[in-house]
C-alpha atoms as a PDB file:
ATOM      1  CA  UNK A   1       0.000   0.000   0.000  1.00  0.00           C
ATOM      2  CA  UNK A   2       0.966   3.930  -1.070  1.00  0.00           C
ATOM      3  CA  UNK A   3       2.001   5.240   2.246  1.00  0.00           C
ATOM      4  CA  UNK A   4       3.806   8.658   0.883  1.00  0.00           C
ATOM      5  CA  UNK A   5       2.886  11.756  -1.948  1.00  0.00           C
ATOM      6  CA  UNK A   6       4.224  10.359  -4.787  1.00  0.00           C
ATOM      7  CA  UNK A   7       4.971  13.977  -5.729  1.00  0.00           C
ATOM      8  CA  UNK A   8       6.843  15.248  -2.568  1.00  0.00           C
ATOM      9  CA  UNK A   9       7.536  11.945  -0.506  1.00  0.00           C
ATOM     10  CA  UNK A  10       5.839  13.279   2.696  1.00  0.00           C
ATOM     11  CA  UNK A  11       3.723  10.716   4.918  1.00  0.00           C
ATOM     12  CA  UNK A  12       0.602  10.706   4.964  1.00  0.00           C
ATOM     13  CA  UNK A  13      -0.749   7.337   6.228  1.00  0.00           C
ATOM     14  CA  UNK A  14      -4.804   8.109   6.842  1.00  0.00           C
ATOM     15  CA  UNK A  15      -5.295  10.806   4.831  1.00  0.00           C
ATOM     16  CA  UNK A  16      -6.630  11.532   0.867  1.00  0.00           C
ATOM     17  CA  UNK A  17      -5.121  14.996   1.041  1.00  0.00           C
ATOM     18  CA  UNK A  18      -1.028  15.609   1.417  1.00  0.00           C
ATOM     19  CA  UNK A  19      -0.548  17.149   4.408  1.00  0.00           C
ATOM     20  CA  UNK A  20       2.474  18.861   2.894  1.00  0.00           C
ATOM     21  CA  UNK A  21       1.856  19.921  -0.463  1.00  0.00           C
ATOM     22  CA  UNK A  22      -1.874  19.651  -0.832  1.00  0.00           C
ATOM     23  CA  UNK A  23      -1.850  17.130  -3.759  1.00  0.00           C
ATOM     24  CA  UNK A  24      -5.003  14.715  -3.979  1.00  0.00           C
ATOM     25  CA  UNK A  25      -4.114  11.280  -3.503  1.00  0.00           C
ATOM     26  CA  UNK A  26      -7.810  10.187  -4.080  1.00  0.00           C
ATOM     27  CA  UNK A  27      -6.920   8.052  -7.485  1.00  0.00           C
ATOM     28  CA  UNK A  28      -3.714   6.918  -6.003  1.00  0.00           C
ATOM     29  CA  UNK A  29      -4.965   5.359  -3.296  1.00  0.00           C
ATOM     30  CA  UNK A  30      -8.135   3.635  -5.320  1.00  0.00           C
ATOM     31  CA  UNK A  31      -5.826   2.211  -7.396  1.00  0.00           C
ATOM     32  CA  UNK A  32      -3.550   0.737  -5.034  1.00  0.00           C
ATOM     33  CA  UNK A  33      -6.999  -0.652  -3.363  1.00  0.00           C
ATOM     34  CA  UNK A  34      -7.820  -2.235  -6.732  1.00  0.00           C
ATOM     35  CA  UNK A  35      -4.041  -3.588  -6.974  1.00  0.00           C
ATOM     36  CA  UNK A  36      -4.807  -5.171  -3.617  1.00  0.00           C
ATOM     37  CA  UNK A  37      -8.000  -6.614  -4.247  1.00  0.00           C
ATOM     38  CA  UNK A  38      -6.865  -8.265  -7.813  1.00  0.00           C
ATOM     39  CA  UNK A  39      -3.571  -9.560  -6.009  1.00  0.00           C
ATOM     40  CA  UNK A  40      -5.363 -10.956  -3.078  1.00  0.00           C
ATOM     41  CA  UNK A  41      -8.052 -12.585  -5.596  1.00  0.00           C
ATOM     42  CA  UNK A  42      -5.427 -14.093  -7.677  1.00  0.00           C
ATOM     43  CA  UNK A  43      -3.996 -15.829  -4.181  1.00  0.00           C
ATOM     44  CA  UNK A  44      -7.693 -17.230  -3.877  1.00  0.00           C
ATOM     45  CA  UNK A  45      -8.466 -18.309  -6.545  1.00  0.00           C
ATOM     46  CA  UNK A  46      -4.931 -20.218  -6.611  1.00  0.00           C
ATOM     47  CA  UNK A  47      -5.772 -21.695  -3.100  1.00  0.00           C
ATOM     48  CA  UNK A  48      -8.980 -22.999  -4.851  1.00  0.00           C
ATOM     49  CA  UNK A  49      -6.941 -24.416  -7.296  1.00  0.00           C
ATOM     50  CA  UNK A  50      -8.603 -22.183 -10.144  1.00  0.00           C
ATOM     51  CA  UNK A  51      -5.116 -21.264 -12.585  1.00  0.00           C
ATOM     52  CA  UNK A  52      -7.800 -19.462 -15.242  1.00  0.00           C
ATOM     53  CA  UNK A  53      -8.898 -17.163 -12.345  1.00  0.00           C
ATOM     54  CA  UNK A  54      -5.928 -16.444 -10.639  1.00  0.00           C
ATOM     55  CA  UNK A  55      -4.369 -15.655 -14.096  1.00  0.00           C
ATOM     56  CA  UNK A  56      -6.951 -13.335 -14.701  1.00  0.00           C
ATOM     57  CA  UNK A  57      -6.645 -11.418 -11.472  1.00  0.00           C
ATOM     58  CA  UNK A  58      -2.867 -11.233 -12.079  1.00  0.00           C
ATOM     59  CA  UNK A  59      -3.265  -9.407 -15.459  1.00  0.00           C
ATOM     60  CA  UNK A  60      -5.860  -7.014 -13.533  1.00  0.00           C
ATOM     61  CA  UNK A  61      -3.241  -6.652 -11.101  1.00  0.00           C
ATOM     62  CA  UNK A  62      -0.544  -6.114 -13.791  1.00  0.00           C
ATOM     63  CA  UNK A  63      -2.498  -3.316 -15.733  1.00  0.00           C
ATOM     64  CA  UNK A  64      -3.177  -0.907 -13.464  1.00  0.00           C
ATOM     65  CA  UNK A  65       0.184  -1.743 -11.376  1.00  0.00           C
ATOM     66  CA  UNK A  66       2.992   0.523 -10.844  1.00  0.00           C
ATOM     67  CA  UNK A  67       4.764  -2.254  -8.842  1.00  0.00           C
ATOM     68  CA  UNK A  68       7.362  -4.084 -11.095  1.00  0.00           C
ATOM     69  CA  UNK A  69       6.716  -7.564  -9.629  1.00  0.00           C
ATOM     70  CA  UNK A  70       3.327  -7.277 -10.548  1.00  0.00           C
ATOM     71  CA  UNK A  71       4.717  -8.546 -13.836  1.00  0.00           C
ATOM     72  CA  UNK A  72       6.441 -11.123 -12.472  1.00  0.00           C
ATOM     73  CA  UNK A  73       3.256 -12.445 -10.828  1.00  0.00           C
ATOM     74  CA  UNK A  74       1.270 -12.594 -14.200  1.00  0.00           C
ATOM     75  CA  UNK A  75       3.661 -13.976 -16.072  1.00  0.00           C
ATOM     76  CA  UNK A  76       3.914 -16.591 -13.706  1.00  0.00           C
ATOM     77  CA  UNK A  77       0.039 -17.378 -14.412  1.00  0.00           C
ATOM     78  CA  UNK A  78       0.629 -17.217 -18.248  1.00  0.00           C
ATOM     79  CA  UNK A  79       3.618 -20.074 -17.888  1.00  0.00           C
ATOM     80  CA  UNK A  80       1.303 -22.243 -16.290  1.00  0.00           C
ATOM     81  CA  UNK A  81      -1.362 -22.232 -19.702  1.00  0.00           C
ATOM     82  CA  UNK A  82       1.548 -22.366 -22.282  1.00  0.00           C
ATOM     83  CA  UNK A  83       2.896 -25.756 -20.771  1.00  0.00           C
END
Protein backbone atom coordinates (compact mmCIF):
# COMPACT_ATOMS: atom_id res chain seq x y z
CA UNK A 1 0.00 0.00 0.00
CA UNK A 2 0.97 3.93 -1.07
CA UNK A 3 2.00 5.24 2.25
CA UNK A 4 3.81 8.66 0.88
CA UNK A 5 2.89 11.76 -1.95
CA UNK A 6 4.22 10.36 -4.79
CA UNK A 7 4.97 13.98 -5.73
CA UNK A 8 6.84 15.25 -2.57
CA UNK A 9 7.54 11.94 -0.51
CA UNK A 10 5.84 13.28 2.70
CA UNK A 11 3.72 10.72 4.92
CA UNK A 12 0.60 10.71 4.96
CA UNK A 13 -0.75 7.34 6.23
CA UNK A 14 -4.80 8.11 6.84
CA UNK A 15 -5.29 10.81 4.83
CA UNK A 16 -6.63 11.53 0.87
CA UNK A 17 -5.12 15.00 1.04
CA UNK A 18 -1.03 15.61 1.42
CA UNK A 19 -0.55 17.15 4.41
CA UNK A 20 2.47 18.86 2.89
CA UNK A 21 1.86 19.92 -0.46
CA UNK A 22 -1.87 19.65 -0.83
CA UNK A 23 -1.85 17.13 -3.76
CA UNK A 24 -5.00 14.71 -3.98
CA UNK A 25 -4.11 11.28 -3.50
CA UNK A 26 -7.81 10.19 -4.08
CA UNK A 27 -6.92 8.05 -7.48
CA UNK A 28 -3.71 6.92 -6.00
CA UNK A 29 -4.96 5.36 -3.30
CA UNK A 30 -8.13 3.63 -5.32
CA UNK A 31 -5.83 2.21 -7.40
CA UNK A 32 -3.55 0.74 -5.03
CA UNK A 33 -7.00 -0.65 -3.36
CA UNK A 34 -7.82 -2.23 -6.73
CA UNK A 35 -4.04 -3.59 -6.97
CA UNK A 36 -4.81 -5.17 -3.62
CA UNK A 37 -8.00 -6.61 -4.25
CA UNK A 38 -6.87 -8.26 -7.81
CA UNK A 39 -3.57 -9.56 -6.01
CA UNK A 40 -5.36 -10.96 -3.08
CA UNK A 41 -8.05 -12.58 -5.60
CA UNK A 42 -5.43 -14.09 -7.68
CA UNK A 43 -4.00 -15.83 -4.18
CA UNK A 44 -7.69 -17.23 -3.88
CA UNK A 45 -8.47 -18.31 -6.55
CA UNK A 46 -4.93 -20.22 -6.61
CA UNK A 47 -5.77 -21.70 -3.10
CA UNK A 48 -8.98 -23.00 -4.85
CA UNK A 49 -6.94 -24.42 -7.30
CA UNK A 50 -8.60 -22.18 -10.14
CA UNK A 51 -5.12 -21.26 -12.58
CA UNK A 52 -7.80 -19.46 -15.24
CA UNK A 53 -8.90 -17.16 -12.34
CA UNK A 54 -5.93 -16.44 -10.64
CA UNK A 55 -4.37 -15.65 -14.10
CA UNK A 56 -6.95 -13.34 -14.70
CA UNK A 57 -6.65 -11.42 -11.47
CA UNK A 58 -2.87 -11.23 -12.08
CA UNK A 59 -3.26 -9.41 -15.46
CA UNK A 60 -5.86 -7.01 -13.53
CA UNK A 61 -3.24 -6.65 -11.10
CA UNK A 62 -0.54 -6.11 -13.79
CA UNK A 63 -2.50 -3.32 -15.73
CA UNK A 64 -3.18 -0.91 -13.46
CA UNK A 65 0.18 -1.74 -11.38
CA UNK A 66 2.99 0.52 -10.84
CA UNK A 67 4.76 -2.25 -8.84
CA UNK A 68 7.36 -4.08 -11.09
CA UNK A 69 6.72 -7.56 -9.63
CA UNK A 70 3.33 -7.28 -10.55
CA UNK A 71 4.72 -8.55 -13.84
CA UNK A 72 6.44 -11.12 -12.47
CA UNK A 73 3.26 -12.44 -10.83
CA UNK A 74 1.27 -12.59 -14.20
CA UNK A 75 3.66 -13.98 -16.07
CA UNK A 76 3.91 -16.59 -13.71
CA UNK A 77 0.04 -17.38 -14.41
CA UNK A 78 0.63 -17.22 -18.25
CA UNK A 79 3.62 -20.07 -17.89
CA UNK A 80 1.30 -22.24 -16.29
CA UNK A 81 -1.36 -22.23 -19.70
CA UNK A 82 1.55 -22.37 -22.28
CA UNK A 83 2.90 -25.76 -20.77
Amino acid sequence: MIDHCMKCHADFRGHTTCPRCGGDLTSILESAQQQDNARNQAFAALAHGDLHAAQQAAERQKTSSLDPNASVFADYFRGQFER
